[in-house]
PDB file of N, CA and C in Angstrom:
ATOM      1  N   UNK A   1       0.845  -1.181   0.000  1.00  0.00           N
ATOM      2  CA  UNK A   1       0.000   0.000   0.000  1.00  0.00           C
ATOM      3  C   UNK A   1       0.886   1.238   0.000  1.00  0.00           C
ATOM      4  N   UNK A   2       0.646   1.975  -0.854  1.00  0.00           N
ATOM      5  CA  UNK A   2       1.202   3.161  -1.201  1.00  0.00           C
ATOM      6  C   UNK A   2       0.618   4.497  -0.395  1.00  0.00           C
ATOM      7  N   UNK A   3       1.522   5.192   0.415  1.00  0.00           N
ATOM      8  CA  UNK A   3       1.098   6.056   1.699  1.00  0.00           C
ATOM      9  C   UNK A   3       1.610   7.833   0.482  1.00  0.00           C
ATOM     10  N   UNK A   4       1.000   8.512   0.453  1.00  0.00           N
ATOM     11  CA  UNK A   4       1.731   9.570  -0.221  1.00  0.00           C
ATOM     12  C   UNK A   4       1.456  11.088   0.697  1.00  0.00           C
ATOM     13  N   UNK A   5       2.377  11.992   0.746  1.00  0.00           N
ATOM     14  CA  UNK A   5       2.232  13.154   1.322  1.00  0.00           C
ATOM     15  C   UNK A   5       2.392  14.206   0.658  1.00  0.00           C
ATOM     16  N   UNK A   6       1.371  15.590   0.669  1.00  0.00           N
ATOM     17  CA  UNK A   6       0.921  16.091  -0.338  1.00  0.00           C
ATOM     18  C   UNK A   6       1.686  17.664  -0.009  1.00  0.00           C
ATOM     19  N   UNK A   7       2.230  18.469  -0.904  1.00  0.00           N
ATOM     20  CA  UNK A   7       2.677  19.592  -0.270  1.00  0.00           C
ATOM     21  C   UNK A   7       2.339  20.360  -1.933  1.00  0.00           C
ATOM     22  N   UNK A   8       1.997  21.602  -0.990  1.00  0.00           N
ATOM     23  CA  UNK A   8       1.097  22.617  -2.113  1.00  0.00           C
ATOM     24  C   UNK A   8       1.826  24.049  -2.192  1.00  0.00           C
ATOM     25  N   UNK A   9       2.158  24.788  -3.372  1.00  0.00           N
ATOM     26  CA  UNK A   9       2.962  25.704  -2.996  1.00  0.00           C
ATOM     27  C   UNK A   9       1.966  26.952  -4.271  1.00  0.00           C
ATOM     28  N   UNK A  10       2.345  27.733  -3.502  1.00  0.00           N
ATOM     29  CA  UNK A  10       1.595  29.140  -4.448  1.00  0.00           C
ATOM     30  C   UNK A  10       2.719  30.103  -4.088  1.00  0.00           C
ATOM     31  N   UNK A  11       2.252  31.027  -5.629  1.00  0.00           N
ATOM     32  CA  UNK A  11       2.695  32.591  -5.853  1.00  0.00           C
ATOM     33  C   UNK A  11       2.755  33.639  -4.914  1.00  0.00           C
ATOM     34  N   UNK A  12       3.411  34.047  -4.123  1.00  0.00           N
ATOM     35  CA  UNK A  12       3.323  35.292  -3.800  1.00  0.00           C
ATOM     36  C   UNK A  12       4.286  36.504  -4.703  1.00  0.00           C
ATOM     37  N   UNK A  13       3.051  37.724  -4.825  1.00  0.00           N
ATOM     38  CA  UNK A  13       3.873  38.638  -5.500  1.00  0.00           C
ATOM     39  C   UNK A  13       4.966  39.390  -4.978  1.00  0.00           C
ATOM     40  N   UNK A  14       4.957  40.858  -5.158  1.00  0.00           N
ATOM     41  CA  UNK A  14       6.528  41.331  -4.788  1.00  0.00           C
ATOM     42  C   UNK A  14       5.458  42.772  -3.614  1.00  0.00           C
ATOM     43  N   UNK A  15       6.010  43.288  -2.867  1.00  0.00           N
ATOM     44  CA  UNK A  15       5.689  43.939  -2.200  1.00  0.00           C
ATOM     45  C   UNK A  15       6.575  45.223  -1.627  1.00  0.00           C
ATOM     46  N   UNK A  16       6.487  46.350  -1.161  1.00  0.00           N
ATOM     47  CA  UNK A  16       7.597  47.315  -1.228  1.00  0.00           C
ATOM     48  C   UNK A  16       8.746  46.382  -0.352  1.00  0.00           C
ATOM     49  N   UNK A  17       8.709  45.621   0.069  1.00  0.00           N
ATOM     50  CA  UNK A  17      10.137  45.543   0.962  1.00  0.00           C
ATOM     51  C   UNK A  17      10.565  43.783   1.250  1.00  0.00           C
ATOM     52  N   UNK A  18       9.784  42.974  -0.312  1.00  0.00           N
ATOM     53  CA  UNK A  18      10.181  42.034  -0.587  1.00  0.00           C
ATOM     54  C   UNK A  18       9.951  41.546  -1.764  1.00  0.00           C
ATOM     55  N   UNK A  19      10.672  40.355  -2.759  1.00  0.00           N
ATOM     56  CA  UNK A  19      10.665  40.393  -3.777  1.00  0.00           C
ATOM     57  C   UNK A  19       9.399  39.297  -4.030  1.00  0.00           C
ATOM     58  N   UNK A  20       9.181  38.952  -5.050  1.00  0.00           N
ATOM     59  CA  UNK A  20       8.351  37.865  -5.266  1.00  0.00           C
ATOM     60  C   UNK A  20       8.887  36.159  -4.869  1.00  0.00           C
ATOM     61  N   UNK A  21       7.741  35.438  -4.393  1.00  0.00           N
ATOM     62  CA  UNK A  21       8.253  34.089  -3.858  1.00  0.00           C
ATOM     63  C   UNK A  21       7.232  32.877  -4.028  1.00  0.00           C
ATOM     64  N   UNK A  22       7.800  32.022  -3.688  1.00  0.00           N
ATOM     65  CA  UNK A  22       6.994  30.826  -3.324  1.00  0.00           C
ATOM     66  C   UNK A  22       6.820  30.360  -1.975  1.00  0.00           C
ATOM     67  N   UNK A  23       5.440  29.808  -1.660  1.00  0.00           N
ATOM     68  CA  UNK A  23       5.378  29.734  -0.661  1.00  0.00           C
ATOM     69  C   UNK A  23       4.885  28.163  -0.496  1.00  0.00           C
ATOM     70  N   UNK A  24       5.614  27.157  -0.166  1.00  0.00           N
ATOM     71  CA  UNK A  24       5.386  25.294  -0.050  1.00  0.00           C
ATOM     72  C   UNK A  24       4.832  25.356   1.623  1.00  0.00           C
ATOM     73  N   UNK A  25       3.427  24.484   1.411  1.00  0.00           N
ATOM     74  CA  UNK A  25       3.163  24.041   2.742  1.00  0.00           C
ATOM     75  C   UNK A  25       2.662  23.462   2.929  1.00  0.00           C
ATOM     76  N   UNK A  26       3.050  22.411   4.023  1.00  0.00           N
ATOM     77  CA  UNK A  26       2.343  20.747   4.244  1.00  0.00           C
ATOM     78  C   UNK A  26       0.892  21.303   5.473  1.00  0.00           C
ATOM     79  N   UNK A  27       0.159  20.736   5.541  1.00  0.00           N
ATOM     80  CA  UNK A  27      -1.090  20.365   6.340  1.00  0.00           C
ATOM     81  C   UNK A  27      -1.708  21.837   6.509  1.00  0.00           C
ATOM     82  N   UNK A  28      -1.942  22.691   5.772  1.00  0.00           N
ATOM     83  CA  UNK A  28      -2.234  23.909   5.917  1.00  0.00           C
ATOM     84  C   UNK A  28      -0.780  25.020   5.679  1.00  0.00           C
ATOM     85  N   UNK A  29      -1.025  25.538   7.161  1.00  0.00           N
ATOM     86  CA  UNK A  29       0.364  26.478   6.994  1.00  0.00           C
ATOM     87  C   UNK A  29       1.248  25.358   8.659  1.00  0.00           C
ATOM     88  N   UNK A  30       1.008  24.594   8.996  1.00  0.00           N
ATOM     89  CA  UNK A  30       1.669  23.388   9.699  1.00  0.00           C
ATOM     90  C   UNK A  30       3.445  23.340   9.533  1.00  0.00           C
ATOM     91  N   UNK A  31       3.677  23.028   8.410  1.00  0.00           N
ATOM     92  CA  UNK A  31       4.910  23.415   7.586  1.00  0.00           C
ATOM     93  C   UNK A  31       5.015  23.784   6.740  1.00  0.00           C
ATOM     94  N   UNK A  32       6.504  24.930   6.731  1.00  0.00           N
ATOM     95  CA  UNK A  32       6.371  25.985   5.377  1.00  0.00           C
ATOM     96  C   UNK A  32       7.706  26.327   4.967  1.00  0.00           C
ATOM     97  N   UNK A  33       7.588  26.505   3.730  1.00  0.00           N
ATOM     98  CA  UNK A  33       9.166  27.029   3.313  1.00  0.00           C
ATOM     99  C   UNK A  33       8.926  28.225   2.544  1.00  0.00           C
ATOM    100  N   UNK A  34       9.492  28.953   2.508  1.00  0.00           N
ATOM    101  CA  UNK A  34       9.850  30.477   2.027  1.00  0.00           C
ATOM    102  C   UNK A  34      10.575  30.525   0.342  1.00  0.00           C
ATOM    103  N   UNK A  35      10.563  30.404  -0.679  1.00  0.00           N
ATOM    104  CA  UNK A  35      11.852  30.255  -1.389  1.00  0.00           C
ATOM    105  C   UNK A  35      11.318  31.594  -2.559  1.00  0.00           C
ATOM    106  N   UNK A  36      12.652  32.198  -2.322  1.00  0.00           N
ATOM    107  CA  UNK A  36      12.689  33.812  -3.063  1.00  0.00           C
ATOM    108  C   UNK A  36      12.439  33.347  -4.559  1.00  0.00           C
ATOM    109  N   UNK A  37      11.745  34.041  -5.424  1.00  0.00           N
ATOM    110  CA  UNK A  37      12.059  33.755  -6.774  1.00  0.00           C
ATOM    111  C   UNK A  37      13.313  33.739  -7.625  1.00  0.00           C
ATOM    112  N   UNK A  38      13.264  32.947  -8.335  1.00  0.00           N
ATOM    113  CA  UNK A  38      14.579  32.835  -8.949  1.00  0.00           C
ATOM    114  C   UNK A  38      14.018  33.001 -10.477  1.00  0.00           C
ATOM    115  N   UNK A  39      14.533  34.226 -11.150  1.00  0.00           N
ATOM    116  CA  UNK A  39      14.356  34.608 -12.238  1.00  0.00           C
ATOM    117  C   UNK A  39      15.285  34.079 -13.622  1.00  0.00           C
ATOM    118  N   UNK A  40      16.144  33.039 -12.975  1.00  0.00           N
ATOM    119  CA  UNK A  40      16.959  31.935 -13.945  1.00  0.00           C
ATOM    120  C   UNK A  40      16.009  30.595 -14.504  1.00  0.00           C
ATOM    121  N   UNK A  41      15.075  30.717 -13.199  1.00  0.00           N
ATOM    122  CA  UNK A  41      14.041  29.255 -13.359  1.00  0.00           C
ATOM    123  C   UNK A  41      12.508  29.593 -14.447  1.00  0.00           C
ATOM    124  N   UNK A  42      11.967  28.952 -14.599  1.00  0.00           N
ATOM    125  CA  UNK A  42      11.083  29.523 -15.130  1.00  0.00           C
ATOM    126  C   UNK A  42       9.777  29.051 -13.814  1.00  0.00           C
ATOM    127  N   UNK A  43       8.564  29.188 -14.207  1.00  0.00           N
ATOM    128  CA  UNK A  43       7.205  29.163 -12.774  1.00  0.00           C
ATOM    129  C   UNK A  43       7.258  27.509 -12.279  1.00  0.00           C
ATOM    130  N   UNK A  44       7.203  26.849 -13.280  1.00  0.00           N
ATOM    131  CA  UNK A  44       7.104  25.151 -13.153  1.00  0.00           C
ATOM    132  C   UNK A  44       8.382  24.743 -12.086  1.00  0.00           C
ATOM    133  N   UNK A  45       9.487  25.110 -12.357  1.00  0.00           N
ATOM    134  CA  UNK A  45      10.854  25.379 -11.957  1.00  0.00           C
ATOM    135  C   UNK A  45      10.872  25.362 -10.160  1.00  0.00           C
ATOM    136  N   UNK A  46      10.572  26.559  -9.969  1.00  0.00           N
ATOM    137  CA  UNK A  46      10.099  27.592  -8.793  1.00  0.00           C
ATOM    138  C   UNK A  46       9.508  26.751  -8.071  1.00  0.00           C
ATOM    139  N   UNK A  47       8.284  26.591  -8.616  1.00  0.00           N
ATOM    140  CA  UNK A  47       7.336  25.793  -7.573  1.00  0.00           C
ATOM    141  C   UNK A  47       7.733  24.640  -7.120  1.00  0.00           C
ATOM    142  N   UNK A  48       8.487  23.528  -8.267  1.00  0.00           N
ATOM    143  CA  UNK A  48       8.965  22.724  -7.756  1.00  0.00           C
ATOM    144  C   UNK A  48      10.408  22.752  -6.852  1.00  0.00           C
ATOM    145  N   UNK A  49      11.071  23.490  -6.665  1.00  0.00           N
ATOM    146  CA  UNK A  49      12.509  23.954  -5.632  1.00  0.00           C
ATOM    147  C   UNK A  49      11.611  24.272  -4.355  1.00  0.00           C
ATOM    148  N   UNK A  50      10.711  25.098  -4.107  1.00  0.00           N
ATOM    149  CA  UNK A  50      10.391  25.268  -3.443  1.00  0.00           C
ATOM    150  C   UNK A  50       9.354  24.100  -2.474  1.00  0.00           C
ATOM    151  N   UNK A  51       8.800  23.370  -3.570  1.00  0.00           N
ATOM    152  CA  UNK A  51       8.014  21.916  -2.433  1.00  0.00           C
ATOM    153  C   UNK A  51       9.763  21.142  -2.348  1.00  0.00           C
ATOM    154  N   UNK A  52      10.793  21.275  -3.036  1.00  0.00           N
ATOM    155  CA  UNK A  52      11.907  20.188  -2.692  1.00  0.00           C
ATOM    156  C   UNK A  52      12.450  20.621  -1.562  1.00  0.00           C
ATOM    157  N   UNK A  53      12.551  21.653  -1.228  1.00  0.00           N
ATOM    158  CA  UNK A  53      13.317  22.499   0.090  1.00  0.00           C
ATOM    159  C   UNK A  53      12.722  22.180   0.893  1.00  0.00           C
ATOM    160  N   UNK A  54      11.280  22.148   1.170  1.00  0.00           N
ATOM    161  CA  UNK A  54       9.982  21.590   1.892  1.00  0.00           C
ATOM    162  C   UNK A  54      10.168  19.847   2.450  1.00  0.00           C
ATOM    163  N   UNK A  55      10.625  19.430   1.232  1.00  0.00           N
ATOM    164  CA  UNK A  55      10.317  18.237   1.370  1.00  0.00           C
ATOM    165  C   UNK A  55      11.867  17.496   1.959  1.00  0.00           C
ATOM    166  N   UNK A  56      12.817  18.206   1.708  1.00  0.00           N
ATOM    167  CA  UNK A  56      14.187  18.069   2.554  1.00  0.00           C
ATOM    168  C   UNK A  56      13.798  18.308   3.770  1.00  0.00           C
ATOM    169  N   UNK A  57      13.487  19.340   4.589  1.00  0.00           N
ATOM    170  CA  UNK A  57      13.586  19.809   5.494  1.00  0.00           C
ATOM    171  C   UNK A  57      12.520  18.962   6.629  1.00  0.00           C
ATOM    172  N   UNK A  58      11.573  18.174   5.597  1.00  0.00           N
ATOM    173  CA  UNK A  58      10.709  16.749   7.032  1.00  0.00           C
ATOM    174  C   UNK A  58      10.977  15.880   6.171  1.00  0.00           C
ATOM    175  N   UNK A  59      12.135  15.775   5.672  1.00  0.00           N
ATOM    176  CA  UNK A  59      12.748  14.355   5.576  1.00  0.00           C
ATOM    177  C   UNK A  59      11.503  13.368   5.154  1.00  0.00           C
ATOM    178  N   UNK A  60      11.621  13.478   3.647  1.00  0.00           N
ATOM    179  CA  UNK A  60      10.529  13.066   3.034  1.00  0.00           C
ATOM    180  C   UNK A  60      10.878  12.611   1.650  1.00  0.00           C
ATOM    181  N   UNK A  61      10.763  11.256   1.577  1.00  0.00           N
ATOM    182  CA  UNK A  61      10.699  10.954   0.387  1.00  0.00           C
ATOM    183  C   UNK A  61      10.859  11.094  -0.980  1.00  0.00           C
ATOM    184  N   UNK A  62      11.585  10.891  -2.328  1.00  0.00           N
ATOM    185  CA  UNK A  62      11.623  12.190  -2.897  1.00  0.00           C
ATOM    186  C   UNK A  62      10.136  12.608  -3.519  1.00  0.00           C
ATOM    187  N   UNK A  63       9.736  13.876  -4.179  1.00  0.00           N
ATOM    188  CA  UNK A  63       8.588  13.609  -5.307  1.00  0.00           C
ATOM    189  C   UNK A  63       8.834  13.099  -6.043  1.00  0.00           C
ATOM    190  N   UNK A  64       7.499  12.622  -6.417  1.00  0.00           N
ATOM    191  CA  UNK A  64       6.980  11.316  -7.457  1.00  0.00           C
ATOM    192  C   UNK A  64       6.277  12.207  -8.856  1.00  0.00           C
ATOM    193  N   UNK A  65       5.738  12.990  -8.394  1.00  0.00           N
ATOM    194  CA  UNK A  65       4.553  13.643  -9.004  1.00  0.00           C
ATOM    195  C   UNK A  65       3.888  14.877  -8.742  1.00  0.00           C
ATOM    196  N   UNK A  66       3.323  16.139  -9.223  1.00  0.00           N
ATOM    197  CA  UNK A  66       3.276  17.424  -9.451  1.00  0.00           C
ATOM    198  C   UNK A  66       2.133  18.023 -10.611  1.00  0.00           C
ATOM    199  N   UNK A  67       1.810  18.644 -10.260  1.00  0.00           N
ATOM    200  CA  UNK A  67       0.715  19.329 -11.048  1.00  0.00           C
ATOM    201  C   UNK A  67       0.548  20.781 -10.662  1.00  0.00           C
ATOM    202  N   UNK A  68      -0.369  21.639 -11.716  1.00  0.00           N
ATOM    203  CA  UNK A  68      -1.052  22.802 -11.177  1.00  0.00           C
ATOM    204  C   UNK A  68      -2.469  22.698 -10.734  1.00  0.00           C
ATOM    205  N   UNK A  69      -2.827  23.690 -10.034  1.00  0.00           N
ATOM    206  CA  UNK A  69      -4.089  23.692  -9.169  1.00  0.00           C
ATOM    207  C   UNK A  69      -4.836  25.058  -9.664  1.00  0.00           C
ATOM    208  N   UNK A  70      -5.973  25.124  -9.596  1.00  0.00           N
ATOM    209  CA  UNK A  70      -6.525  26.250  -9.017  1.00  0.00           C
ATOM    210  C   UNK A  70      -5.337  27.789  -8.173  1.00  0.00           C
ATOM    211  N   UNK A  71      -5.241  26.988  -7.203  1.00  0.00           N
ATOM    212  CA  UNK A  71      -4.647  28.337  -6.433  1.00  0.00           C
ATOM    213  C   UNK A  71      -2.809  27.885  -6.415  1.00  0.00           C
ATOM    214  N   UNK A  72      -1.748  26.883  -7.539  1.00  0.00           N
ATOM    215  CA  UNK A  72      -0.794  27.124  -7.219  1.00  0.00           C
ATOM    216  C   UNK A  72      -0.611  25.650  -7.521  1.00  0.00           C
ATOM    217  N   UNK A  73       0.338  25.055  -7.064  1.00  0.00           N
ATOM    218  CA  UNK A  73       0.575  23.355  -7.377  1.00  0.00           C
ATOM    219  C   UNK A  73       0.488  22.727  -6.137  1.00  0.00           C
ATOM    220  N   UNK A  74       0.555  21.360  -6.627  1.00  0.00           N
ATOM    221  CA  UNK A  74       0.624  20.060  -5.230  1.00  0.00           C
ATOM    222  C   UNK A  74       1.569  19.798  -5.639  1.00  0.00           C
ATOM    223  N   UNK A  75       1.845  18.909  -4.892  1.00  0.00           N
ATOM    224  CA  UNK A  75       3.044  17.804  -5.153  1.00  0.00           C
ATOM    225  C   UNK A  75       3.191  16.754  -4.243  1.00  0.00           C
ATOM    226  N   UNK A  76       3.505  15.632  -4.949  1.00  0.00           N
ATOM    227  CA  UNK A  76       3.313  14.375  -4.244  1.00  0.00           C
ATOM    228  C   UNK A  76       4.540  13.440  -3.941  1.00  0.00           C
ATOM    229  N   UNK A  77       4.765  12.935  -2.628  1.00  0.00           N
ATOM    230  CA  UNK A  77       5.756  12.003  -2.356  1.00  0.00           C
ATOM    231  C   UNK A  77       4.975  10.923  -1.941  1.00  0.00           C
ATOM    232  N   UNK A  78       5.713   9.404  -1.928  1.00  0.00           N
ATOM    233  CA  UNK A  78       5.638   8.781  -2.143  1.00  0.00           C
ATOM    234  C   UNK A  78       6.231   7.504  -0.858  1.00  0.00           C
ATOM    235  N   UNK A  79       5.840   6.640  -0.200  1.00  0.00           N
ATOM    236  CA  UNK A  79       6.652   5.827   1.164  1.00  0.00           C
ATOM    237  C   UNK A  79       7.322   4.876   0.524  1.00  0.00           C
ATOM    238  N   UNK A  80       6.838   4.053  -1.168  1.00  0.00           N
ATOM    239  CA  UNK A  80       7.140   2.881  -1.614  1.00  0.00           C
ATOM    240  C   UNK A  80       7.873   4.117  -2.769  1.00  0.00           C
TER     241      UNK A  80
END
Protein backbone atom coordinates (compact mmCIF):
# COMPACT_ATOMS: atom_id res chain seq x y z
CA UNK A 1 0.00 0.00 0.00
CA UNK A 2 1.20 3.16 -1.20
CA UNK A 3 1.10 6.06 1.70
CA UNK A 4 1.73 9.57 -0.22
CA UNK A 5 2.23 13.15 1.32
CA UNK A 6 0.92 16.09 -0.34
CA UNK A 7 2.68 19.59 -0.27
CA UNK A 8 1.10 22.62 -2.11
CA UNK A 9 2.96 25.70 -3.00
CA UNK A 10 1.59 29.14 -4.45
CA UNK A 11 2.69 32.59 -5.85
CA UNK A 12 3.32 35.29 -3.80
CA UNK A 13 3.87 38.64 -5.50
CA UNK A 14 6.53 41.33 -4.79
CA UNK A 15 5.69 43.94 -2.20
CA UNK A 16 7.60 47.32 -1.23
CA UNK A 17 10.14 45.54 0.96
CA UNK A 18 10.18 42.03 -0.59
CA UNK A 19 10.67 40.39 -3.78
CA UNK A 20 8.35 37.87 -5.27
CA UNK A 21 8.25 34.09 -3.86
CA UNK A 22 6.99 30.83 -3.32
CA UNK A 23 5.38 29.73 -0.66
CA UNK A 24 5.39 25.29 -0.05
CA UNK A 25 3.16 24.04 2.74
CA UNK A 26 2.34 20.75 4.24
CA UNK A 27 -1.09 20.37 6.34
CA UNK A 28 -2.23 23.91 5.92
CA UNK A 29 0.36 26.48 6.99
CA UNK A 30 1.67 23.39 9.70
CA UNK A 31 4.91 23.41 7.59
CA UNK A 32 6.37 25.99 5.38
CA UNK A 33 9.17 27.03 3.31
CA UNK A 34 9.85 30.48 2.03
CA UNK A 35 11.85 30.25 -1.39
CA UNK A 36 12.69 33.81 -3.06
CA UNK A 37 12.06 33.76 -6.77
CA UNK A 38 14.58 32.83 -8.95
CA UNK A 39 14.36 34.61 -12.24
CA UNK A 40 16.96 31.93 -13.95
CA UNK A 41 14.04 29.25 -13.36
CA UNK A 42 11.08 29.52 -15.13
CA UNK A 43 7.21 29.16 -12.77
CA UNK A 44 7.10 25.15 -13.15
CA UNK A 45 10.85 25.38 -11.96
CA UNK A 46 10.10 27.59 -8.79
CA UNK A 47 7.34 25.79 -7.57
CA UNK A 48 8.97 22.72 -7.76
CA UNK A 49 12.51 23.95 -5.63
CA UNK A 50 10.39 25.27 -3.44
CA UNK A 51 8.01 21.92 -2.43
CA UNK A 52 11.91 20.19 -2.69
CA UNK A 53 13.32 22.50 0.09
CA UNK A 54 9.98 21.59 1.89
CA UNK A 55 10.32 18.24 1.37
CA UNK A 56 14.19 18.07 2.55
CA UNK A 57 13.59 19.81 5.49
CA UNK A 58 10.71 16.75 7.03
CA UNK A 59 12.75 14.36 5.58
CA UNK A 60 10.53 13.07 3.03
CA UNK A 61 10.70 10.95 0.39
CA UNK A 62 11.62 12.19 -2.90
CA UNK A 63 8.59 13.61 -5.31
CA UNK A 64 6.98 11.32 -7.46
CA UNK A 65 4.55 13.64 -9.00
CA UNK A 66 3.28 17.42 -9.45
CA UNK A 67 0.72 19.33 -11.05
CA UNK A 68 -1.05 22.80 -11.18
CA UNK A 69 -4.09 23.69 -9.17
CA UNK A 70 -6.53 26.25 -9.02
CA UNK A 71 -4.65 28.34 -6.43
CA UNK A 72 -0.79 27.12 -7.22
CA UNK A 73 0.58 23.36 -7.38
CA UNK A 74 0.62 20.06 -5.23
CA UNK A 75 3.04 17.80 -5.15
CA UNK A 76 3.31 14.38 -4.24
CA UNK A 77 5.76 12.00 -2.36
CA UNK A 78 5.64 8.78 -2.14
CA UNK A 79 6.65 5.83 1.16
CA UNK A 80 7.14 2.88 -1.61
Amino acid sequence: MKVYQAIETRFVGPTNHRGSRVIATHCGNVMRHTHNWDYGLNTDQNHYAAAEALRAKLDWPPIVAGGSTRDGYAWLTSTL
